[in-house]
C-alpha atoms as a PDB file:
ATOM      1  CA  UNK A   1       6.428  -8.769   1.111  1.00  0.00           C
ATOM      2  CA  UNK A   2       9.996  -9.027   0.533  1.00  0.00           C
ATOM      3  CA  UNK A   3      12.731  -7.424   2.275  1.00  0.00           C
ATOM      4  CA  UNK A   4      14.303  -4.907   0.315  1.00  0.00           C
ATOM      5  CA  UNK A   5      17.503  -6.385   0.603  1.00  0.00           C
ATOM      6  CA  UNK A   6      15.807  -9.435  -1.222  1.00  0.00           C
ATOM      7  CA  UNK A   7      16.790 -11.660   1.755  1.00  0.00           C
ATOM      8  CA  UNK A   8      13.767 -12.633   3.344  1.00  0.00           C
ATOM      9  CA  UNK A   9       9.981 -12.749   3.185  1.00  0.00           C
ATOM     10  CA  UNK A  10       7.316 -11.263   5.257  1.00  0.00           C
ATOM     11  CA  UNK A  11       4.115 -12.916   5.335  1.00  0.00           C
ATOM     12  CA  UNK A  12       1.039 -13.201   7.582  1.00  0.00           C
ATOM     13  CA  UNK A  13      -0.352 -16.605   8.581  1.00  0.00           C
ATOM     14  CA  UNK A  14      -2.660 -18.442  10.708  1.00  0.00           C
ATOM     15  CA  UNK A  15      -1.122 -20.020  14.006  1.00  0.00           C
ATOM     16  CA  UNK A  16      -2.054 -20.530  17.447  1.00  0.00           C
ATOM     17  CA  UNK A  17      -5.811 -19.541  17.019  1.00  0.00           C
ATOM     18  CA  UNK A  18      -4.266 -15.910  16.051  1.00  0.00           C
ATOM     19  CA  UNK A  19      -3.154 -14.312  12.297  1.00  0.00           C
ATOM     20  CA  UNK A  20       0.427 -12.921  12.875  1.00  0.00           C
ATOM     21  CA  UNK A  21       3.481 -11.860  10.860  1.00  0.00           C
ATOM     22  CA  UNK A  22       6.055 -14.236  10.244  1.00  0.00           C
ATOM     23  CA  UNK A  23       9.443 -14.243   7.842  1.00  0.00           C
ATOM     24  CA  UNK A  24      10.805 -16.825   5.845  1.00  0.00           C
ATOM     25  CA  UNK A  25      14.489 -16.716   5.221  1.00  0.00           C
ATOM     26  CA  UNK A  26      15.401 -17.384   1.482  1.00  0.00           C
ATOM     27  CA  UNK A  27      18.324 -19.156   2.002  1.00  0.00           C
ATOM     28  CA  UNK A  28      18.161 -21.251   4.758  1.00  0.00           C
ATOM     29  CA  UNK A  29      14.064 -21.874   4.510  1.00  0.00           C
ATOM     30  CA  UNK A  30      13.888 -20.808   8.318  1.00  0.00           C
ATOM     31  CA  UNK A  31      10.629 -19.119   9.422  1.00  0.00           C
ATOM     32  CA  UNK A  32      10.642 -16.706  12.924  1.00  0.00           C
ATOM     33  CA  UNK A  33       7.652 -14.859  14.151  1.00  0.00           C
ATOM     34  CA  UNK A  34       8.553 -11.132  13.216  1.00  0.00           C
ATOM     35  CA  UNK A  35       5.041 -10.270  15.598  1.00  0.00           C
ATOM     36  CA  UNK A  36       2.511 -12.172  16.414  1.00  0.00           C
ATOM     37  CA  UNK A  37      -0.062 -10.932  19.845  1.00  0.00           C
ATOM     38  CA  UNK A  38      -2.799 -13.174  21.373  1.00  0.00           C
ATOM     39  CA  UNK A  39      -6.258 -12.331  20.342  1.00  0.00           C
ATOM     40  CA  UNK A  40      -4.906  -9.714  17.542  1.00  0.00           C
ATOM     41  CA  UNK A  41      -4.514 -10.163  14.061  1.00  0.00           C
ATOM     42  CA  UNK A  42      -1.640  -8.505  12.299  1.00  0.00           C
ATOM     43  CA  UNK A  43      -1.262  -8.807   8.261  1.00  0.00           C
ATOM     44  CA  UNK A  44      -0.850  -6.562   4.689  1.00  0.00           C
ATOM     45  CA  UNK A  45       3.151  -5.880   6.098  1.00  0.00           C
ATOM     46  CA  UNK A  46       5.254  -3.748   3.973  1.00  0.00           C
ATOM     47  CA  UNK A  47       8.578  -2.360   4.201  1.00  0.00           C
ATOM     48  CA  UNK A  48      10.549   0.734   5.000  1.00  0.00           C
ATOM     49  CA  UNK A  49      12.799   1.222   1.489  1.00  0.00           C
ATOM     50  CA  UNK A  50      15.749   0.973   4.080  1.00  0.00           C
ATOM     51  CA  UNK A  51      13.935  -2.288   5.688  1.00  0.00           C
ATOM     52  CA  UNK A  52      14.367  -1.008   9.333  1.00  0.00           C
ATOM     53  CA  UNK A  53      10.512  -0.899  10.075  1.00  0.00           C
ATOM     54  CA  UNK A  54       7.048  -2.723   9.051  1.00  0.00           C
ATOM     55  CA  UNK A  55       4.109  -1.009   8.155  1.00  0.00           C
ATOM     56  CA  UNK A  56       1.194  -3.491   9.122  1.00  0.00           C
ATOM     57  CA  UNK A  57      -2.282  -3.186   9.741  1.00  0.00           C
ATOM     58  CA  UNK A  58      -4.122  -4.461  12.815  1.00  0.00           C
ATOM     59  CA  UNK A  59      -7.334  -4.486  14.800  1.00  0.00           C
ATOM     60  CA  UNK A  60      -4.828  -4.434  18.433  1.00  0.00           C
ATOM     61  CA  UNK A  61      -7.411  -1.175  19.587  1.00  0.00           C
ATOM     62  CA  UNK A  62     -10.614  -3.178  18.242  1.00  0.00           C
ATOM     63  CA  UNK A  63     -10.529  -0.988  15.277  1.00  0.00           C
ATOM     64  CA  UNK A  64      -7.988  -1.549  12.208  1.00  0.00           C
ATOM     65  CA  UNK A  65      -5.284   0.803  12.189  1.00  0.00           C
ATOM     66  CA  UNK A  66      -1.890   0.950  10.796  1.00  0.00           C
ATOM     67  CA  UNK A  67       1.389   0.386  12.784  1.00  0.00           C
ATOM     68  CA  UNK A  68       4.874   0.736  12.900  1.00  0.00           C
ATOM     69  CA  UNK A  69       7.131  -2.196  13.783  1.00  0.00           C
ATOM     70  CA  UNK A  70      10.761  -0.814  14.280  1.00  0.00           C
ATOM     71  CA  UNK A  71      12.705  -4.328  13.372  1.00  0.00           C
ATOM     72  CA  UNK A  72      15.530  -2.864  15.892  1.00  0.00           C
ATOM     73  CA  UNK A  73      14.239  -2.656  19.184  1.00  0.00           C
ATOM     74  CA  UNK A  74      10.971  -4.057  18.514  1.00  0.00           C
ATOM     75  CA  UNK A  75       8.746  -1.390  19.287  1.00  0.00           C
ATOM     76  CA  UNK A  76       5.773  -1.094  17.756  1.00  0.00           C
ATOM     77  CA  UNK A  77       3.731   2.166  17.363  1.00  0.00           C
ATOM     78  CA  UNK A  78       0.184   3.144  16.569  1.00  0.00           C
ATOM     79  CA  UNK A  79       0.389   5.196  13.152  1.00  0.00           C
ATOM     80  CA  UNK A  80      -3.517   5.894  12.267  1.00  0.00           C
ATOM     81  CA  UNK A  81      -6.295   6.794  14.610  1.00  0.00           C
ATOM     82  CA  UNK A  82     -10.156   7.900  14.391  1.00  0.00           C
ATOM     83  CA  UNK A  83     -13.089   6.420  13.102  1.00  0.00           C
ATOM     84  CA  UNK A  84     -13.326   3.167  10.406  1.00  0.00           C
ATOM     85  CA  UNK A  85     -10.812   1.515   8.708  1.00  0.00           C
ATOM     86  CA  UNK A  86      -7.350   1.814   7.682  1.00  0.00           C
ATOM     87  CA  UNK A  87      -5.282  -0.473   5.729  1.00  0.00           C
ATOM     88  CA  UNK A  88      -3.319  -1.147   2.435  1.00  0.00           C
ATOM     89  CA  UNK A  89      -0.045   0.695   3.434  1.00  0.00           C
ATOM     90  CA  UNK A  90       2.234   1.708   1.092  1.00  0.00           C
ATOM     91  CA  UNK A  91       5.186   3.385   2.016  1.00  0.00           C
ATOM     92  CA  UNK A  92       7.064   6.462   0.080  1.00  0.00           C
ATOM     93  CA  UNK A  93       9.932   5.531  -1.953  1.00  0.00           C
ATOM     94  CA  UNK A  94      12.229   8.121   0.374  1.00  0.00           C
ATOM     95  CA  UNK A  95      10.590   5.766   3.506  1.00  0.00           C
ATOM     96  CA  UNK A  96       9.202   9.508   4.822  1.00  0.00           C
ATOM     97  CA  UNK A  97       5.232   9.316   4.151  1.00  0.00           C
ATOM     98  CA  UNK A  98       2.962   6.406   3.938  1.00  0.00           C
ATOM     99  CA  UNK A  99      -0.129   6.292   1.714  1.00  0.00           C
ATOM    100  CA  UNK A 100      -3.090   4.091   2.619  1.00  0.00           C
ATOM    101  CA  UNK A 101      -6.752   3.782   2.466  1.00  0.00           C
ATOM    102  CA  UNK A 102      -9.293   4.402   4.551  1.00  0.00           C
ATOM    103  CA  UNK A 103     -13.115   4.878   5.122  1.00  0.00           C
ATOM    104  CA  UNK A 104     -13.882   6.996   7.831  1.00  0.00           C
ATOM    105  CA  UNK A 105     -16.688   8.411   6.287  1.00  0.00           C
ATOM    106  CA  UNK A 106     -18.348   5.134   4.635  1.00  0.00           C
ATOM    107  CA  UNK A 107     -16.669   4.911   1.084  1.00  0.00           C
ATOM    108  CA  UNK A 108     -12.769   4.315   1.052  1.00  0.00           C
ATOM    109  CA  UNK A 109     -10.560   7.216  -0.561  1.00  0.00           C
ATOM    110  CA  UNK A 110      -6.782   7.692  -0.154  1.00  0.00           C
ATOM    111  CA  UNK A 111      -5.191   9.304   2.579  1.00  0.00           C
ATOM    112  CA  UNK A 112      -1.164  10.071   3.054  1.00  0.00           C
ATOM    113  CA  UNK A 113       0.612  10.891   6.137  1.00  0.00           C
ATOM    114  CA  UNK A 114       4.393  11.860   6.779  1.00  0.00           C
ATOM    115  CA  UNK A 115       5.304   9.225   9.453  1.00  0.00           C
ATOM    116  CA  UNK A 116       7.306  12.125  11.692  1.00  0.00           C
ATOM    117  CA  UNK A 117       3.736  13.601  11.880  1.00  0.00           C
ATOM    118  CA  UNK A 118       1.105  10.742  11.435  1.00  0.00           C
ATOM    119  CA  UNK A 119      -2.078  12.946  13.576  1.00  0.00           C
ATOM    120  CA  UNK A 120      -1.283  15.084  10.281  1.00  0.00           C
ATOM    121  CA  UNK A 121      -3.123  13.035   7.282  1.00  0.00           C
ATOM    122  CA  UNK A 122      -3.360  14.153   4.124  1.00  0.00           C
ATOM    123  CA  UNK A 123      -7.039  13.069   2.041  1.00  0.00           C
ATOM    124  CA  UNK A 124      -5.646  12.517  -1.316  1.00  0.00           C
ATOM    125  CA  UNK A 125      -9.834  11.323  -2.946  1.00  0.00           C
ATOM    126  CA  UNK A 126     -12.788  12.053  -2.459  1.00  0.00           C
ATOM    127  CA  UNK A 127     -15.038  10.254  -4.914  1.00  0.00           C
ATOM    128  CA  UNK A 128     -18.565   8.493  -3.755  1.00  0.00           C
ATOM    129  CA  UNK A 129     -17.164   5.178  -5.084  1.00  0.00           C
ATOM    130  CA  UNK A 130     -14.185   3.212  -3.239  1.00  0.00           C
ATOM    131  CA  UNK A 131     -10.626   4.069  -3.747  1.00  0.00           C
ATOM    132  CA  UNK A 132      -8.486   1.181  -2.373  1.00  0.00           C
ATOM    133  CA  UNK A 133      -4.942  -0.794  -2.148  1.00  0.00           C
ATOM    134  CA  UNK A 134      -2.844   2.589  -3.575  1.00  0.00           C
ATOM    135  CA  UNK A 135       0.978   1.922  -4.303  1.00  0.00           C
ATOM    136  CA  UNK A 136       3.658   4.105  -4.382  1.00  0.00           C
ATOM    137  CA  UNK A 137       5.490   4.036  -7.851  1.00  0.00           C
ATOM    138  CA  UNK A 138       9.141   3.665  -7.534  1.00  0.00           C
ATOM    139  CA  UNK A 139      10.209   7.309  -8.310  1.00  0.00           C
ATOM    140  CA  UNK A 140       7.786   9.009  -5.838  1.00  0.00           C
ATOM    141  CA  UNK A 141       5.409  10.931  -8.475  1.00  0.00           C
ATOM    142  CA  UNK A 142       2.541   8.879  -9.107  1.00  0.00           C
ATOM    143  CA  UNK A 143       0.398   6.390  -7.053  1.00  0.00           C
ATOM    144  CA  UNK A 144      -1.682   3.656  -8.883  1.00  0.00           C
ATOM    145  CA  UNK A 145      -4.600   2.167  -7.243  1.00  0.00           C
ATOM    146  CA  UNK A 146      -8.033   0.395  -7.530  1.00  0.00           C
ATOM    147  CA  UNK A 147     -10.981   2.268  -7.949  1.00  0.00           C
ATOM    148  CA  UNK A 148     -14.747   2.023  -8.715  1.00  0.00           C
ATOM    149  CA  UNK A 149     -16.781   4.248 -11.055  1.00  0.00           C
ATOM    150  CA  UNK A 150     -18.717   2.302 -13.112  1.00  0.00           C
ATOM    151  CA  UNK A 151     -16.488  -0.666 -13.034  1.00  0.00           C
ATOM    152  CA  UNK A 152     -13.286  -1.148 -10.962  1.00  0.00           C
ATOM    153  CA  UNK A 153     -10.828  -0.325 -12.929  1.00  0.00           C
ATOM    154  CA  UNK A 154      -6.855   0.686 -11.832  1.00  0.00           C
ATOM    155  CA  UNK A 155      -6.395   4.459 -11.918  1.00  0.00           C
ATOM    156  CA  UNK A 156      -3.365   6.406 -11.495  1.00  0.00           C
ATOM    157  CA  UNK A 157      -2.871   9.879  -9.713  1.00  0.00           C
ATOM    158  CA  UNK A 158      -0.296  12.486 -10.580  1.00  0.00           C
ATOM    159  CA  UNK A 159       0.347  13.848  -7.109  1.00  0.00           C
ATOM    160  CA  UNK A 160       2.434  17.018  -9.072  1.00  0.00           C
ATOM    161  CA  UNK A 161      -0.811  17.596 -10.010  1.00  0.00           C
ATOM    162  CA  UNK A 162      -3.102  15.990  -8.416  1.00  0.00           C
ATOM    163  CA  UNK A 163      -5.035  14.667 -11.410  1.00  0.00           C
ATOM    164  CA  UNK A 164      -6.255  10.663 -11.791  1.00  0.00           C
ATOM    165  CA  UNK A 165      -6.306   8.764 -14.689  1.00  0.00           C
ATOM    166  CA  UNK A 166      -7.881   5.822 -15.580  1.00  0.00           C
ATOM    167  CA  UNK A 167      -5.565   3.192 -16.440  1.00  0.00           C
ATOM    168  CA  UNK A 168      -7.296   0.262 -17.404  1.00  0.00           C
ATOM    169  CA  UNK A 169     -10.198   0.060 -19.968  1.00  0.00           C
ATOM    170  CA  UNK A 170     -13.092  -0.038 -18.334  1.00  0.00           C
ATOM    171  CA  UNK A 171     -14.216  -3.760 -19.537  1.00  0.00           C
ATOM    172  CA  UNK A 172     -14.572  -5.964 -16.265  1.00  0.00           C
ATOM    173  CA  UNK A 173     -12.932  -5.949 -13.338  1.00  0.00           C
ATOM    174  CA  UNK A 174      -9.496  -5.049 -12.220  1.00  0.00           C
ATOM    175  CA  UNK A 175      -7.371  -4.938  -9.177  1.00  0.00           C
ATOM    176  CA  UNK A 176      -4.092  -4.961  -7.234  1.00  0.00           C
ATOM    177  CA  UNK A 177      -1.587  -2.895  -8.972  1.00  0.00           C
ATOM    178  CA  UNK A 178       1.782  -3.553  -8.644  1.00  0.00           C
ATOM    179  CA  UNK A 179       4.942  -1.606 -10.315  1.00  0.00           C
ATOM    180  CA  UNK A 180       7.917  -2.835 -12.129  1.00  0.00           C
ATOM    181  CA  UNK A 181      11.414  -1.575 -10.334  1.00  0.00           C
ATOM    182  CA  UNK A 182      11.711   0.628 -13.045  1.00  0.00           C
ATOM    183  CA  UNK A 183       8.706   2.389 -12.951  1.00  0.00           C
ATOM    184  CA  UNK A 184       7.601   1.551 -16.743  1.00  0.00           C
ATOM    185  CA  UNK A 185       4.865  -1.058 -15.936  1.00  0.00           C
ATOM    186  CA  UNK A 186       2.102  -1.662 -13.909  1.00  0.00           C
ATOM    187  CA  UNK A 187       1.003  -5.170 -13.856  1.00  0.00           C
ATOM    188  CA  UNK A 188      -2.808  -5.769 -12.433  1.00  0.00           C
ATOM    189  CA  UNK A 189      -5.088  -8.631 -12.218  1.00  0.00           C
ATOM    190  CA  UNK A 190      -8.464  -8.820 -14.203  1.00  0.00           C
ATOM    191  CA  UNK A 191     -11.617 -10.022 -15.115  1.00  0.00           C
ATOM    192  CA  UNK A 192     -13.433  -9.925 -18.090  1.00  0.00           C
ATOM    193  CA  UNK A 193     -17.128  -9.558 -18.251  1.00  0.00           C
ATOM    194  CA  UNK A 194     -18.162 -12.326 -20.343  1.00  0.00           C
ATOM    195  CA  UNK A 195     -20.792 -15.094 -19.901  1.00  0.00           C
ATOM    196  CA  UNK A 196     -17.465 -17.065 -18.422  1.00  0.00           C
ATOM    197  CA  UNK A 197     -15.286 -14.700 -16.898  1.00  0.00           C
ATOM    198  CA  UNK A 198     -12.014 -15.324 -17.174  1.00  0.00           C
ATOM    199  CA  UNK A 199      -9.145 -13.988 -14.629  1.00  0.00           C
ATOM    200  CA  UNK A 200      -5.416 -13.295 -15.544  1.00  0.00           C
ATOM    201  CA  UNK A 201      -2.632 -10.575 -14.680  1.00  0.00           C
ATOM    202  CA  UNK A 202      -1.728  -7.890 -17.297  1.00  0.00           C
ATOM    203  CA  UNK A 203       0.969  -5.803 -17.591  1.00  0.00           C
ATOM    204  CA  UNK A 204       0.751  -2.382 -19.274  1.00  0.00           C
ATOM    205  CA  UNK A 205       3.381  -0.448 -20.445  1.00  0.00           C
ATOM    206  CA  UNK A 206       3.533   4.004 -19.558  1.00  0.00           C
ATOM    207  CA  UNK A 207       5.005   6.419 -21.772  1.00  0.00           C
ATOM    208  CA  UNK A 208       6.943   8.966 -20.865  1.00  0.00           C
ATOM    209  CA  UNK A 209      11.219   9.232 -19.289  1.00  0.00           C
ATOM    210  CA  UNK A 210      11.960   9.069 -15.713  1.00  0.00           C
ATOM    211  CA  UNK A 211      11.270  12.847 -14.542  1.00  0.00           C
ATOM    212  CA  UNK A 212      11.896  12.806 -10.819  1.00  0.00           C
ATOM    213  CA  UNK A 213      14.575  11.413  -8.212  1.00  0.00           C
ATOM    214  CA  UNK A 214      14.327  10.246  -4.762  1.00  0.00           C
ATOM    215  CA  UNK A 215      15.904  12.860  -3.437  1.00  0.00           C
ATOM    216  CA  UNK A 216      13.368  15.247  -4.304  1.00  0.00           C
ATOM    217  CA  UNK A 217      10.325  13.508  -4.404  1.00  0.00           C
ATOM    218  CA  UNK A 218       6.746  15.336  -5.146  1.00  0.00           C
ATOM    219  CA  UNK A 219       4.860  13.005  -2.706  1.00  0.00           C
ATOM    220  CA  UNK A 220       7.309  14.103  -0.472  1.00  0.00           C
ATOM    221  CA  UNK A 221       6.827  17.536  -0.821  1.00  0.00           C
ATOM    222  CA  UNK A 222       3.061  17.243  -0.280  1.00  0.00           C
ATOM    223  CA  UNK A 223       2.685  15.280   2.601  1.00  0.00           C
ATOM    224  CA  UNK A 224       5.191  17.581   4.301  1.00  0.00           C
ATOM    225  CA  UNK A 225       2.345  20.341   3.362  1.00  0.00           C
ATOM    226  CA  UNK A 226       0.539  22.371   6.327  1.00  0.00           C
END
């Protein structure tokens, strides 16, 4: 994950019997451990927009959970709790909520939490197939993610309204969404369904001008909802 400051890169690797974090600085190639506990493994890191914190997930409890690493003191903090799996963090453009998946009740679906309140979440899906790996578009509207219906396909939901959308066409299989800066494009990997299936990354353009601003941000709004 890169910083946002574009200075360094988070990773997770394989050391010491144990998967932690680590960073690689761009200029001078040096690599610290950013976190990295015996018989726990840490990975998927992102960052706070302001890049003061980590959100990672880990199994430190026995169970995988998402945590907070504050990159100041070096505290780390428990942010998800209960039953199955949580993972895929992606954190709000205003660095208040975090969205995430999650299958507490066998099939993933989204949940969102404000990180002042994080016993609070928020289940954004509820669909018998898997809803997984959601990330936050860059103005704070919309969240894309990977879904399966009759296919996986990338889907995109309008938290104003709180309406998906498939995104991709249906043909194959496709995964990982990933916005441009601006907002415009979502580029995804794929796989056609053919007798030789081939793999690539796309990149598909959304209509429609820039309707929202940081400062007031829909996602926001909701997760701050009682």
């Amino acid at each position: 994950a890169w910083s946002p400051d574009g200075k360094q890169i988070v990773y997770h690797s394989f050391h010491n019997s144990d998967w932690g974090l680590y960073a690689v600085d761009l200029v001078t190639l040096a690599i610290t451990t950013v976190l990295d506990q015996p018989g726990v493994t840490e990975g998927g890191a992102v960052w706070a927009p302001d890049g003061s914190q980590l959100l990672f997930q880990s199994d430190a409890n026995g169970n995988w959970d998402l945590y907070a690493l504050d990159l100041t003191t070096g505290t780390v903090t428990q942010v998800t709790q209960g039953p199955g799996s949580h993972g895929s963090a992606s954190v709000s453009p205003d660095g208040q909520c975090v969205v995430y998946h999650a299958n507490p009740e066998g099939q993933y679906d989204l949940y969102l939490l404000n990180l002042a309140q994080p016993a609070q979440p928020i289940r954004l899906t509820d669909d018998p197939g898997d809803d997984q790996y959601p990330v936050w578009s860059p103005r704070g509207d919309v969240i894309a993610f990977q879904a399966f219906r009759s296919s996986w396909d990338i889907y995109l939901l309008d938290l104003t309204t709180m309406t998906t959308t498939r995104l991709s066409d249906g043909q194959g299989i496709n995964w990982m969404p990933a916005w441009a800066p601006d907002g415009h494009q979502i580029a995804f990997a794929g796989q056609f369904r053919s007798s030789e299936p081939v793999t690539g990354l796309f990149i598909t353009t959304l209509l429609g001008p820039e309707t929202s601003s940081p400062s007031s941000l829909p996602g926001r709004n909701l997760c701050q909802r009682r």
